[in-house]
C-alpha atoms as a PDB file:
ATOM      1  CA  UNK A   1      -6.918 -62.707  28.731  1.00  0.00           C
ATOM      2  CA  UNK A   2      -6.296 -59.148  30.556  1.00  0.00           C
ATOM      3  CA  UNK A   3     -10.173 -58.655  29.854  1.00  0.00           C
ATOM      4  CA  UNK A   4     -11.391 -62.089  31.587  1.00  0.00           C
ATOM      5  CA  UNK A   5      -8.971 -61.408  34.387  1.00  0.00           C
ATOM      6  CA  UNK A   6     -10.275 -58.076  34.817  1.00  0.00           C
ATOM      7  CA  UNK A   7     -13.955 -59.437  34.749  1.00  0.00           C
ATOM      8  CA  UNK A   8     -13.301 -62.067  37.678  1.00  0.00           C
ATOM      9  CA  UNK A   9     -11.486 -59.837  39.499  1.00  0.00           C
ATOM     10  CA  UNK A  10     -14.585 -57.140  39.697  1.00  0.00           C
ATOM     11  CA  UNK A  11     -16.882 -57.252  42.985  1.00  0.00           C
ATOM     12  CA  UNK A  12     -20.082 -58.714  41.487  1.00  0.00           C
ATOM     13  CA  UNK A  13     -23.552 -56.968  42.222  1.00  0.00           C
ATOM     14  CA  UNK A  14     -24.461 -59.541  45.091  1.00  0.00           C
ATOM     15  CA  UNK A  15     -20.862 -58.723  46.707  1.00  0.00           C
ATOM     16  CA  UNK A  16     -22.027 -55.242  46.574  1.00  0.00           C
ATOM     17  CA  UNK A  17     -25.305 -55.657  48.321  1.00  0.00           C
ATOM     18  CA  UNK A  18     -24.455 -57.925  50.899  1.00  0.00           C
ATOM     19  CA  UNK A  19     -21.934 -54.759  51.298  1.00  0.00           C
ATOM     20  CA  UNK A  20     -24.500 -52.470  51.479  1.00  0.00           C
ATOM     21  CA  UNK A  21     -26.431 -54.459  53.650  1.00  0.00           C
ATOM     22  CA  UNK A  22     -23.640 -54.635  56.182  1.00  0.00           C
ATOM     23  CA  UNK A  23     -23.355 -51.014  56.169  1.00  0.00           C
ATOM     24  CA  UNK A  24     -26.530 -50.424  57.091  1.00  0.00           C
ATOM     25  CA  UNK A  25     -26.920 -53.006  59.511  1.00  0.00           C
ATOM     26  CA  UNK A  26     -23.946 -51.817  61.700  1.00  0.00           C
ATOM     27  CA  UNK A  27     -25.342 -47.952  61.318  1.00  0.00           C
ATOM     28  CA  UNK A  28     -28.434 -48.789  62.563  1.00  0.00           C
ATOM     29  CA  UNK A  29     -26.511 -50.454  65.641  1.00  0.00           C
ATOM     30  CA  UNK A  30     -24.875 -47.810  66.256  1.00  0.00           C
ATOM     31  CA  UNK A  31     -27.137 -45.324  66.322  1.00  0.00           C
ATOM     32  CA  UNK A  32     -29.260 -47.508  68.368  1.00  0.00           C
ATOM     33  CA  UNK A  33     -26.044 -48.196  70.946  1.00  0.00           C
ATOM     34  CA  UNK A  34     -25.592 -43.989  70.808  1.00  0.00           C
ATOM     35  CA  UNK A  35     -29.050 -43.476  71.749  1.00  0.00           C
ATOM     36  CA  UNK A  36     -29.164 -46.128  74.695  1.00  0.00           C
ATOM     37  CA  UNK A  37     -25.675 -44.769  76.098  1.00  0.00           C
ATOM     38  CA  UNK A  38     -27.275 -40.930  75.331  1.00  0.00           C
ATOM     39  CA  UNK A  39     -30.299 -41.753  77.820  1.00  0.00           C
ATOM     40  CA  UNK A  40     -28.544 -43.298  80.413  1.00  0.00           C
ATOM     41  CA  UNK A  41     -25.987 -40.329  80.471  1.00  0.00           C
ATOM     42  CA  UNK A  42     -28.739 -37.924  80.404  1.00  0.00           C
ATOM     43  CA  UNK A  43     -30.573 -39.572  82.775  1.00  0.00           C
ATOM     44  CA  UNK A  44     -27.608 -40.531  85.381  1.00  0.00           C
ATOM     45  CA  UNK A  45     -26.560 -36.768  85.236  1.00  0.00           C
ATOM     46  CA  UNK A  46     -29.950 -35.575  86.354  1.00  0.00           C
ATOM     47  CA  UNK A  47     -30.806 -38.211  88.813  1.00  0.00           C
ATOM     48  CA  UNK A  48     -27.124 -37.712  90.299  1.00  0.00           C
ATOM     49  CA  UNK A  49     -27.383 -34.335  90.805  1.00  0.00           C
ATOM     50  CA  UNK A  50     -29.295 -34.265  93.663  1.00  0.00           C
ATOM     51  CA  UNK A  51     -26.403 -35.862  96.165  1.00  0.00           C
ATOM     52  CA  UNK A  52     -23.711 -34.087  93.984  1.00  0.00           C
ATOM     53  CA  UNK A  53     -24.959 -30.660  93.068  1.00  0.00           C
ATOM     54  CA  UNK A  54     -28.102 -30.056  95.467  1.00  0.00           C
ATOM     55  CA  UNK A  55     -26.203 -32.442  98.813  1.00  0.00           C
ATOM     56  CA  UNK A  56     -28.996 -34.282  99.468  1.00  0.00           C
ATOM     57  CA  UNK A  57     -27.521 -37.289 101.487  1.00  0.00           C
ATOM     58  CA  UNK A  58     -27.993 -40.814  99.670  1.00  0.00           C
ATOM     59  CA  UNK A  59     -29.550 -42.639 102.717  1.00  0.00           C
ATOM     60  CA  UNK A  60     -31.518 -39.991 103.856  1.00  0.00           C
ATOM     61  CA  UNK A  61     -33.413 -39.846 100.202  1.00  0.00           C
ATOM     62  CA  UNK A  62     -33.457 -43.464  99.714  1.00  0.00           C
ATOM     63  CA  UNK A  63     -34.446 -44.600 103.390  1.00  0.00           C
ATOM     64  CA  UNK A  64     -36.332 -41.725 104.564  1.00  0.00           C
ATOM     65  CA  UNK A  65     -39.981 -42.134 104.737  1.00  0.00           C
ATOM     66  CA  UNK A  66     -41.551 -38.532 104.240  1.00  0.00           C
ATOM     67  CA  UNK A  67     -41.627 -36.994 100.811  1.00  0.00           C
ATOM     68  CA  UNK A  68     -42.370 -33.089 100.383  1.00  0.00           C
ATOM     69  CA  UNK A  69     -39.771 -31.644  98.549  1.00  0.00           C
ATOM     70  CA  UNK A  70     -41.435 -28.327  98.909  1.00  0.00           C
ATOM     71  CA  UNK A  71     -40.757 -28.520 102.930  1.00  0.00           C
ATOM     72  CA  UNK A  72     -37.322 -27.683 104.414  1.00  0.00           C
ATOM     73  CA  UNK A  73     -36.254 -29.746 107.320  1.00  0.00           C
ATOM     74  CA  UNK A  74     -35.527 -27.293 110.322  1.00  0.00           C
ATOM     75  CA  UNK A  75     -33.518 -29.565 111.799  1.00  0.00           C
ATOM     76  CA  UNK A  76     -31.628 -30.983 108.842  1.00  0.00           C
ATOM     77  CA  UNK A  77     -31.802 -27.587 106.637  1.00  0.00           C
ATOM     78  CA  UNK A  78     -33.279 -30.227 103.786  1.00  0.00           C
ATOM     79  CA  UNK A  79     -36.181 -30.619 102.388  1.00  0.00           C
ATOM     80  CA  UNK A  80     -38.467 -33.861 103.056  1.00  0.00           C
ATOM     81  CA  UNK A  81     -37.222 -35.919 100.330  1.00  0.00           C
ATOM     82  CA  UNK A  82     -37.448 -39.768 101.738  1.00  0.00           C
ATOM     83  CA  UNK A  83     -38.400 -42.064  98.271  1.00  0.00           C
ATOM     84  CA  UNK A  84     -38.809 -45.054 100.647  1.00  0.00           C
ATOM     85  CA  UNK A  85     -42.674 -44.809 100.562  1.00  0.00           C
ATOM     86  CA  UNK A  86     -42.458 -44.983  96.657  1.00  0.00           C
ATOM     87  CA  UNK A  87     -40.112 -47.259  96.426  1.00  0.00           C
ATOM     88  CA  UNK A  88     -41.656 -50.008  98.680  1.00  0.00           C
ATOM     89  CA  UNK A  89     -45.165 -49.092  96.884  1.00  0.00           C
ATOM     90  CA  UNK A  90     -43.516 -49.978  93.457  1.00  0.00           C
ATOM     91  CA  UNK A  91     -42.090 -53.449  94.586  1.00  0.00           C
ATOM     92  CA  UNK A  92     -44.990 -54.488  96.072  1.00  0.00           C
ATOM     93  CA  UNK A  93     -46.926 -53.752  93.735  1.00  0.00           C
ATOM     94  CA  UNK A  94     -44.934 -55.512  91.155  1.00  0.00           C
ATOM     95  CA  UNK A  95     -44.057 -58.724  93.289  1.00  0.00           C
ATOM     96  CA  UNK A  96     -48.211 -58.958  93.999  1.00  0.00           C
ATOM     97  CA  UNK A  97     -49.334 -58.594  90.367  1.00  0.00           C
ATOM     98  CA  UNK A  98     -46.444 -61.322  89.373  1.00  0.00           C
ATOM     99  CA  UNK A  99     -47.459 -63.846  91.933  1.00  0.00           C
ATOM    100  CA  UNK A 100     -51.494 -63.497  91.537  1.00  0.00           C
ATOM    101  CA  UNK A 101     -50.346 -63.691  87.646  1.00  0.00           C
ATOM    102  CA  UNK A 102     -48.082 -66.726  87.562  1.00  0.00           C
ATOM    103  CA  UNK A 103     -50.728 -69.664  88.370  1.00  0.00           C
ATOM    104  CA  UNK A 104     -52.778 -68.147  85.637  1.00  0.00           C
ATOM    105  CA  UNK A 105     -50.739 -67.723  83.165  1.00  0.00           C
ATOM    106  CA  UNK A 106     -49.192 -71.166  83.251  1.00  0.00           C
ATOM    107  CA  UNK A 107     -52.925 -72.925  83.827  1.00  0.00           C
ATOM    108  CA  UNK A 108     -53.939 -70.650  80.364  1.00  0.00           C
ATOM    109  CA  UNK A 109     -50.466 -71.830  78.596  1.00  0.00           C
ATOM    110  CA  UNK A 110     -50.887 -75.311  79.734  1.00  0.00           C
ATOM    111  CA  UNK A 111     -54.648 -75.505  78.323  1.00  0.00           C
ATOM    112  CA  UNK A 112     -53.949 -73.827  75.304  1.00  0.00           C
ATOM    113  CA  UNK A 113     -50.603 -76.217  74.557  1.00  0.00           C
ATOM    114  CA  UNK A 114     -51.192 -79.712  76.657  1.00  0.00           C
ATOM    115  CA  UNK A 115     -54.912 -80.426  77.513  1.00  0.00           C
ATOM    116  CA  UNK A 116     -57.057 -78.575  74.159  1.00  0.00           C
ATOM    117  CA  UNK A 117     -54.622 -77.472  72.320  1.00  0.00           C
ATOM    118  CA  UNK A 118     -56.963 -76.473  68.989  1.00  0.00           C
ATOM    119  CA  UNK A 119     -59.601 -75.100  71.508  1.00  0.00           C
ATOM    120  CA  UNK A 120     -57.368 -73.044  73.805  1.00  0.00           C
ATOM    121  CA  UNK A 121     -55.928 -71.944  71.047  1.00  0.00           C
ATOM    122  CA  UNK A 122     -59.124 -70.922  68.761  1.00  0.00           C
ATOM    123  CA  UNK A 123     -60.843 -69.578  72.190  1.00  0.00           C
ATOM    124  CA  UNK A 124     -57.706 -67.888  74.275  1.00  0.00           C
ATOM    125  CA  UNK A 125     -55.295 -66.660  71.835  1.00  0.00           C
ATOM    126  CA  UNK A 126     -57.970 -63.989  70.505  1.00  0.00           C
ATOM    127  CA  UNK A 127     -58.558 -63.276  74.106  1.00  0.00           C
ATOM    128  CA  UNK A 128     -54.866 -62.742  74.940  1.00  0.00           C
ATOM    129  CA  UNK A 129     -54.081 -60.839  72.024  1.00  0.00           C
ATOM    130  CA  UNK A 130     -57.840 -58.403  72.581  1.00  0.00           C
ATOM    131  CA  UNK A 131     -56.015 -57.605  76.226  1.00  0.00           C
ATOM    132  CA  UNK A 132     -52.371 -56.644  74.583  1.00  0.00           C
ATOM    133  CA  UNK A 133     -54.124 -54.194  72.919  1.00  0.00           C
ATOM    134  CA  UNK A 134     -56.240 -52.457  75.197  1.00  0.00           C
ATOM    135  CA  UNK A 135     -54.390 -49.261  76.307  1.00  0.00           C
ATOM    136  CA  UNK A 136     -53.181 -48.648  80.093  1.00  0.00           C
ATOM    137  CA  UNK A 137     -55.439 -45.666  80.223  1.00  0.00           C
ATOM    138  CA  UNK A 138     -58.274 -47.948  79.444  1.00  0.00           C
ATOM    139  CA  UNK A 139     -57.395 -50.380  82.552  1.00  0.00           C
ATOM    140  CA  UNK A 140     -56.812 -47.388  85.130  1.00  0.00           C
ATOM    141  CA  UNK A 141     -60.307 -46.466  83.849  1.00  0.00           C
ATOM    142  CA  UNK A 142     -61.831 -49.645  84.594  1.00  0.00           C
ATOM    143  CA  UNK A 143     -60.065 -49.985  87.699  1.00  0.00           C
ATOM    144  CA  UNK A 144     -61.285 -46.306  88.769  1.00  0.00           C
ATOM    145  CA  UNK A 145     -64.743 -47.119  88.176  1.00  0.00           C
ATOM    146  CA  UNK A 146     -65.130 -51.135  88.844  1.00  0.00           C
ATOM    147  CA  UNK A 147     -62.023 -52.512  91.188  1.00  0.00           C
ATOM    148  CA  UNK A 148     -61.904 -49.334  93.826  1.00  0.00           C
ATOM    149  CA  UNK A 149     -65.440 -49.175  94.095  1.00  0.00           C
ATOM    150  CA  UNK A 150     -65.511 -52.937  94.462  1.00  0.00           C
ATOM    151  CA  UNK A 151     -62.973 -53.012  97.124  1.00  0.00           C
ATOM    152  CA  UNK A 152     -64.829 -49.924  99.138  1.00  0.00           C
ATOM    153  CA  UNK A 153     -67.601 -51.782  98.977  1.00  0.00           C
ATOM    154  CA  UNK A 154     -65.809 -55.281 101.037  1.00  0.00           C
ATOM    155  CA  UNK A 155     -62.881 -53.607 102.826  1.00  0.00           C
ATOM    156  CA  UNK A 156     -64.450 -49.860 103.655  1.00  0.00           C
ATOM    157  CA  UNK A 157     -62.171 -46.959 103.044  1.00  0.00           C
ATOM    158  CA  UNK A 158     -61.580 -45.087 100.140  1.00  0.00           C
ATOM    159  CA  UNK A 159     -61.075 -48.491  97.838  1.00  0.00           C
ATOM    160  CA  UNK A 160     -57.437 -46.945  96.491  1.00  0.00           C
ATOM    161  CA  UNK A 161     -54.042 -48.338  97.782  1.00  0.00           C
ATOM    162  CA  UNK A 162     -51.803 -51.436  96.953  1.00  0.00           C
ATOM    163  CA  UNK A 163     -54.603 -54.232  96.618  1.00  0.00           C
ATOM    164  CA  UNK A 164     -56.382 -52.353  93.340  1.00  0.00           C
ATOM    165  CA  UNK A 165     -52.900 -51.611  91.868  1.00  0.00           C
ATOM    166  CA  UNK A 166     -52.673 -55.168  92.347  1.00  0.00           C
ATOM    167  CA  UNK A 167     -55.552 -56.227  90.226  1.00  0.00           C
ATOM    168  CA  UNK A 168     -55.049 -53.464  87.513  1.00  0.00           C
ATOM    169  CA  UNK A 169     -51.620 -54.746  87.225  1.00  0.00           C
ATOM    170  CA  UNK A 170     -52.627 -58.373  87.298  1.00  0.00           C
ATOM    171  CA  UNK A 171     -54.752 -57.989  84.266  1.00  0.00           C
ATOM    172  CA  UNK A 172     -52.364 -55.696  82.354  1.00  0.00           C
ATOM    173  CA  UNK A 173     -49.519 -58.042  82.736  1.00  0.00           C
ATOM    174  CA  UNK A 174     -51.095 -61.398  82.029  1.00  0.00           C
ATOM    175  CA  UNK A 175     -51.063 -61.144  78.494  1.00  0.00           C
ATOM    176  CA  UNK A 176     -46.906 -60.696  78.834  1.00  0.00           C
ATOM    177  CA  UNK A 177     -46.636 -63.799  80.797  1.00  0.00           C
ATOM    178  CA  UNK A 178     -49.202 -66.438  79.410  1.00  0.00           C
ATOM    179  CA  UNK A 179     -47.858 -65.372  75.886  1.00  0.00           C
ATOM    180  CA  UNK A 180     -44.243 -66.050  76.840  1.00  0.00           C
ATOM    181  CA  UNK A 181     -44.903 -69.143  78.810  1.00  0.00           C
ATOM    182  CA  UNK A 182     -47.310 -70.424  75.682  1.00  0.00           C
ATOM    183  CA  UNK A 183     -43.847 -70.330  73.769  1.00  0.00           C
ATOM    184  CA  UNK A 184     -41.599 -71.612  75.840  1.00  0.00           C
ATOM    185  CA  UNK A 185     -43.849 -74.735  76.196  1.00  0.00           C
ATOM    186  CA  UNK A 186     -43.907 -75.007  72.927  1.00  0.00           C
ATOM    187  CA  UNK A 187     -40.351 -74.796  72.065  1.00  0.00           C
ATOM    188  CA  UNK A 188     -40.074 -78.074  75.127  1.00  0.00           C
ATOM    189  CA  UNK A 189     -39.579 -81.044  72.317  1.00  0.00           C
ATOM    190  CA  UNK A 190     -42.008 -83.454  71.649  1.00  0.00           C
ATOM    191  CA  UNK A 191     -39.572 -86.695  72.516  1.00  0.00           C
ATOM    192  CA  UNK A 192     -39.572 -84.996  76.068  1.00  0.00           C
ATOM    193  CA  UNK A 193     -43.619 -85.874  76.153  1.00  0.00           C
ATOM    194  CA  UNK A 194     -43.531 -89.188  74.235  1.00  0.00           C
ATOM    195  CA  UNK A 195     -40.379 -90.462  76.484  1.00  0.00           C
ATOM    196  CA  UNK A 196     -42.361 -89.746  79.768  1.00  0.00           C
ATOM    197  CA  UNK A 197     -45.402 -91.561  78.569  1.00  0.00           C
ATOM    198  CA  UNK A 198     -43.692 -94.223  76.714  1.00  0.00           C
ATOM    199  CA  UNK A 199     -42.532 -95.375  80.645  1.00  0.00           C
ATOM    200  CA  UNK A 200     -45.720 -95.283  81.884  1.00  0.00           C
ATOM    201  CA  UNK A 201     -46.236 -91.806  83.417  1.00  0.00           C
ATOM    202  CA  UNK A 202     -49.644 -90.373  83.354  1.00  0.00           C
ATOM    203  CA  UNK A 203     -50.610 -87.079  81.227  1.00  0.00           C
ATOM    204  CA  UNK A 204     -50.393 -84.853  84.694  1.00  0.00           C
ATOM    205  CA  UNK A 205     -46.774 -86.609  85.569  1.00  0.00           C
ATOM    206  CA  UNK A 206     -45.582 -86.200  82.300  1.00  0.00           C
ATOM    207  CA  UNK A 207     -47.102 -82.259  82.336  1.00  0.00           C
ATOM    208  CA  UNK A 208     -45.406 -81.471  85.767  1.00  0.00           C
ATOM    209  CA  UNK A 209     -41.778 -83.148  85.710  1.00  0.00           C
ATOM    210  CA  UNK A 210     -41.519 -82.925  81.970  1.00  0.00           C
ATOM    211  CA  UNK A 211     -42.624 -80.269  80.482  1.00  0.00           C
ATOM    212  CA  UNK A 212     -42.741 -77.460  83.335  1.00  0.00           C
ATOM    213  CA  UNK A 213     -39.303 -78.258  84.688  1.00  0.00           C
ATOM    214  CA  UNK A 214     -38.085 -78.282  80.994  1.00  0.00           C
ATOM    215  CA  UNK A 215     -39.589 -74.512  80.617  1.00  0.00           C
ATOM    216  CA  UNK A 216     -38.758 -73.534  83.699  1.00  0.00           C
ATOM    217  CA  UNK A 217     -36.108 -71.534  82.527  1.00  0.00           C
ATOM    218  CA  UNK A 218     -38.217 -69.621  80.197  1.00  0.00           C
ATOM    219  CA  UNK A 219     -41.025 -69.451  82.526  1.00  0.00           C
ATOM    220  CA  UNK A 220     -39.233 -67.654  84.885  1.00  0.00           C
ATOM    221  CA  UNK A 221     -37.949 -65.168  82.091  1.00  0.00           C
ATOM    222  CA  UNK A 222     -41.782 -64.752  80.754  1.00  0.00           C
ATOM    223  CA  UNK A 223     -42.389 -63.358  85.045  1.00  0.00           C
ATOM    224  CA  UNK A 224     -38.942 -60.830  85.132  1.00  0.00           C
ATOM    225  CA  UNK A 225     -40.654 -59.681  81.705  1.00  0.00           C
ATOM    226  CA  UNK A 226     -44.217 -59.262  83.190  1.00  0.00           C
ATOM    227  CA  UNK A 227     -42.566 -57.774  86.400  1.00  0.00           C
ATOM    228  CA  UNK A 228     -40.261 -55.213  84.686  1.00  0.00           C
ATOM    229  CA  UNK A 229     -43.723 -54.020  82.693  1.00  0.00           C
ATOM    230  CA  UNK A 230     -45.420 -53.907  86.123  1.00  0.00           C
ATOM    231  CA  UNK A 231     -42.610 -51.941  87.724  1.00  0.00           C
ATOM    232  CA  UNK A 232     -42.529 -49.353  84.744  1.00  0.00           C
ATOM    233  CA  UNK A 233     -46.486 -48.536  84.661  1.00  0.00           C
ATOM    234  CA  UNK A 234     -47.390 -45.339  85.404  1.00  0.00           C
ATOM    235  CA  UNK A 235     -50.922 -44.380  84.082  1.00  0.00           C
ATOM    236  CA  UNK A 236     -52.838 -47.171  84.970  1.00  0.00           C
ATOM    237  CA  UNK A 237     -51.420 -47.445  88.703  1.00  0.00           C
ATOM    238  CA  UNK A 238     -51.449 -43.612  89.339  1.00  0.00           C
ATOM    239  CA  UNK A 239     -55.526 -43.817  88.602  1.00  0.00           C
ATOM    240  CA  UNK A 240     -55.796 -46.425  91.347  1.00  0.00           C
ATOM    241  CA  UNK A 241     -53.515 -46.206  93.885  1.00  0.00           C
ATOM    242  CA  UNK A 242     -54.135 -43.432  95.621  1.00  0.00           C
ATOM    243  CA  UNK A 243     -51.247 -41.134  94.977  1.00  0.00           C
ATOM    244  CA  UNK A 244     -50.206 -40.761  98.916  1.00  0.00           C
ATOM    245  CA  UNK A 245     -46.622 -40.820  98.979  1.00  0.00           C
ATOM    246  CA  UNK A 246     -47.043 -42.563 102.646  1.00  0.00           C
ATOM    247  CA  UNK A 247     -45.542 -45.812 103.651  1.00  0.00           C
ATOM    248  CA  UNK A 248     -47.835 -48.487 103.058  1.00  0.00           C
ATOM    249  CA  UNK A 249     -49.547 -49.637 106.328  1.00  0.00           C
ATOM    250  CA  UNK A 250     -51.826 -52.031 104.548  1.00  0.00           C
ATOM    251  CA  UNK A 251     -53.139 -53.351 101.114  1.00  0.00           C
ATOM    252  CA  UNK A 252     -56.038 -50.858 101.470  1.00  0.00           C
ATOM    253  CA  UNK A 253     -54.455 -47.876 102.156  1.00  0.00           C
ATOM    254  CA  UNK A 254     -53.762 -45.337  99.507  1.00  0.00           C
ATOM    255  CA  UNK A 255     -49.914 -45.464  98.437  1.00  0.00           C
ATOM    256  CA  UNK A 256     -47.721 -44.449  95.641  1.00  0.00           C
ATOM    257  CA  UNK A 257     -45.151 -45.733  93.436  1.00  0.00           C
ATOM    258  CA  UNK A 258     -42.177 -44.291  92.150  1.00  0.00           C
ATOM    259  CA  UNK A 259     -43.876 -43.440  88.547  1.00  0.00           C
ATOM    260  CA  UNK A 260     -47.003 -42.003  89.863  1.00  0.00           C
ATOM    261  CA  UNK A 261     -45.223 -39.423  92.120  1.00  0.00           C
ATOM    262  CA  UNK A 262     -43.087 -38.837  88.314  1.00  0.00           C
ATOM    263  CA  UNK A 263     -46.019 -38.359  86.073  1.00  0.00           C
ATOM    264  CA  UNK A 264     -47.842 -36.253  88.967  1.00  0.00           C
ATOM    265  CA  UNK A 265     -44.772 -33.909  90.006  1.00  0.00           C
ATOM    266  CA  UNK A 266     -42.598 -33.780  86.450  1.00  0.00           C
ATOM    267  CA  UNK A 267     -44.764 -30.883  85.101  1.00  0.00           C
ATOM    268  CA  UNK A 268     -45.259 -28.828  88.314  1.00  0.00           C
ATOM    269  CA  UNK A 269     -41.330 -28.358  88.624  1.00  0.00           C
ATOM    270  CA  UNK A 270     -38.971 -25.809  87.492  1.00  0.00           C
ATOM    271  CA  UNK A 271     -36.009 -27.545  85.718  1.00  0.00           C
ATOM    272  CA  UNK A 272     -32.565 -27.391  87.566  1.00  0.00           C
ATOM    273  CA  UNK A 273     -34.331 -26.890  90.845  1.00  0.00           C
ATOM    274  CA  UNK A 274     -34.325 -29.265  93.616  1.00  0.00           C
ATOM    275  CA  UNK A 275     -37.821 -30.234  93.089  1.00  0.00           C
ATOM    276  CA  UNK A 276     -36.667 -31.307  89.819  1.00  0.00           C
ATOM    277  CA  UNK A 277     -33.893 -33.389  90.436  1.00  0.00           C
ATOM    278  CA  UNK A 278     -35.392 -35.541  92.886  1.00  0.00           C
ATOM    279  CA  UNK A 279     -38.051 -36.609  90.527  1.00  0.00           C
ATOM    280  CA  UNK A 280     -34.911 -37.263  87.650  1.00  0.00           C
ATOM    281  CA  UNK A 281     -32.921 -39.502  90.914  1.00  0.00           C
ATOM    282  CA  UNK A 282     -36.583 -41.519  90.853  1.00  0.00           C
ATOM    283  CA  UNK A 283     -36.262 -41.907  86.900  1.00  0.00           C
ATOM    284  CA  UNK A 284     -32.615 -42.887  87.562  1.00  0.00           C
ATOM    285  CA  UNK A 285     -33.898 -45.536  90.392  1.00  0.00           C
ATOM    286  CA  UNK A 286     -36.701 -46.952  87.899  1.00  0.00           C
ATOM    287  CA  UNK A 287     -34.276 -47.121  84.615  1.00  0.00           C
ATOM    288  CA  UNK A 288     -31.376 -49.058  86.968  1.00  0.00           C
ATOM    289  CA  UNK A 289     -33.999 -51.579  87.874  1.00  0.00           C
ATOM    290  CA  UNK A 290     -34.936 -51.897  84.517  1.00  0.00           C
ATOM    291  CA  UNK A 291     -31.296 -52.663  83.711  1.00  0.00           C
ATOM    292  CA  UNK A 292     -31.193 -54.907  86.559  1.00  0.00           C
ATOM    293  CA  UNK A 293     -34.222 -56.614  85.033  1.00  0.00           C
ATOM    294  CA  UNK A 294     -32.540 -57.142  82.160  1.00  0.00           C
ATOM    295  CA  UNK A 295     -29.616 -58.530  83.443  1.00  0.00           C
ATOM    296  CA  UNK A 296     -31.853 -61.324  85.573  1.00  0.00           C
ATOM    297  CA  UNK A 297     -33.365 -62.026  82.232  1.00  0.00           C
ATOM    298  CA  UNK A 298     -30.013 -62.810  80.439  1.00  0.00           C
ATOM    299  CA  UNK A 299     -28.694 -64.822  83.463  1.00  0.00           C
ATOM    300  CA  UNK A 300     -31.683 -67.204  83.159  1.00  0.00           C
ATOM    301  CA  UNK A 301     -31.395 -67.560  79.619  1.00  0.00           C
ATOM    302  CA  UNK A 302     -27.923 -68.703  80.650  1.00  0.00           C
ATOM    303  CA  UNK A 303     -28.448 -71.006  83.184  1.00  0.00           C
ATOM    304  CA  UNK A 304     -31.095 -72.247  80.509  1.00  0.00           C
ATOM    305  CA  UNK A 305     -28.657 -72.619  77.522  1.00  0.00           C
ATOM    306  CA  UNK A 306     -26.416 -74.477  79.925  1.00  0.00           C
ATOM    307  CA  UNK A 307     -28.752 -77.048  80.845  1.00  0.00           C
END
């Protein structure tokens, strides 16, 4: 009797690996929560050291509009540090690419789930996935040699500046948001479509105060998504943009964002200097906005789960 007791007392070997499995599940966590709080520590501590260590005033860096850390001010005693140019180049940028993108992306997602579905899928999937894969080098390539040219050619100028960071971006991005929006109108139930014809609405009403309002939620998470990519490319806009950290006095004009003036200046600096710790305050600005991304993301999947 002691025996049997014994026996049904003892963890079994399922007991044990769910165990296990729990173990490692909350290790990985952790390690992956340690390494997210490690970057943004590292990260803030740089970025911040510029108004706390260096006393570069706050409004002067983010609302002045000349950048040349390598210049002193004689009137200020500090050096020409305004981000504003590369901070207005980044947004518009980003908001361009996201609204030449959204009317494609949802025409492509509607064809390839409403109008032919086996088609659009069998001819535009392969398509969407061929342009996930191609590397951002790749694009800033094509865009070097086929978009500035191109827009030389109509507008005059040099053919770099906002309008072929546009493009680049438009086609890098696309993929992000038709994807997406493919899914969310997928996961819209079927009832939804049968209901709205059942009472007599045509295939277009039932497509545009059905379906699309149904995904709209997720549709406007598949843009943040596409916009936080945009906002976060470096190579492909630095090889098209022109690189002139200038404020932006047209779409034809060279400009720069905030990760082009990064991947140009990070490896010309000395590290601790003041040269260095702007460029780490424009990391800090680009990783907060991808936080704030995030958060716009999660508040739309709420509003979402509440309807």
């Amino acid at each position: 009797m002691d025996n049997i007791t014994k026996k049904l007392m003892q963890r079994s070997e399922s007991t044990h690996k769910d165990t296990f499995g729990r173990a490692v599940s909350l290790t990985a966590l952790a390690l992956i929560g340690i390494v997210v709080v490690a970057i943004f520590a590292f990260v803030l501590s740089r970025g911040l050291s510029t108004f706390f260590r260096d006393g570069v005033n706050v409004k002067d860096f983010l609302f002045g509009t000349t950048w040349n850390p390598s210049v002193t001010n004689p009137a200020t005693k500090q050096p020409y540090i305004g981000a504003l140019p590369m901070i207005i180049g980044s947004f518009l940028v980003t908001f361009l690419a996201a609204v030449v993108a959204t009317p494609f992306a949802i025409g492509t997602s509607l064809f390839m789930t409403e109008i032919a579905q086996k088609r659009g899928a069998k001819i535009m999937q392969p398509i969407i996935e061929l342009l996930v894969g191609i590397p951002s080098v790749v694009y800033g390539f094509i865009g070097l040699t086929v978009v500035v040219p191109f827009i030389r050619n109509i507008t005059g100028g040099s053919g770099f500046g906002i309008l072929s960071g546009t493009i680049v971006l438009f086609v890098m991005i696309l993929p992000t948001f038709t994807s997406m929006t493919v899914d969310t109108l997928k996961s819209v139930p079927r009832y939804y479509r049968e209901s709205a014809l059942a009472i007599g609405a045509t295939r277009w009403q039932m497509i545009y105060k059905v379906v699309l309002r149904s995904a709209t939620p997720g549709i406007m998470t598949a843009i943040v998504f596409g916009m936080a990519r945009a906002f976060g490319e470096a190579l492909a806009v630095q090889m098209v943009i022109g690189n002139a950290a200038l404020m932006p006095t047209g779409l034809t004009t060279p400009a720069s964002t905030l990760t082009s003036v990064l991947t140009m200046g990070i490896g010309n600096t000395v590290m601790g200097s003041l040269q260095n710790d702007v460029l780490w305050t424009l990391a800090m600005i680009l990783l907060l906005m991808s936080l704030v991304f995030n958060l716009i993301v999660r508040a739309i999947g709420r509003r979402g789960a509440m309807k």
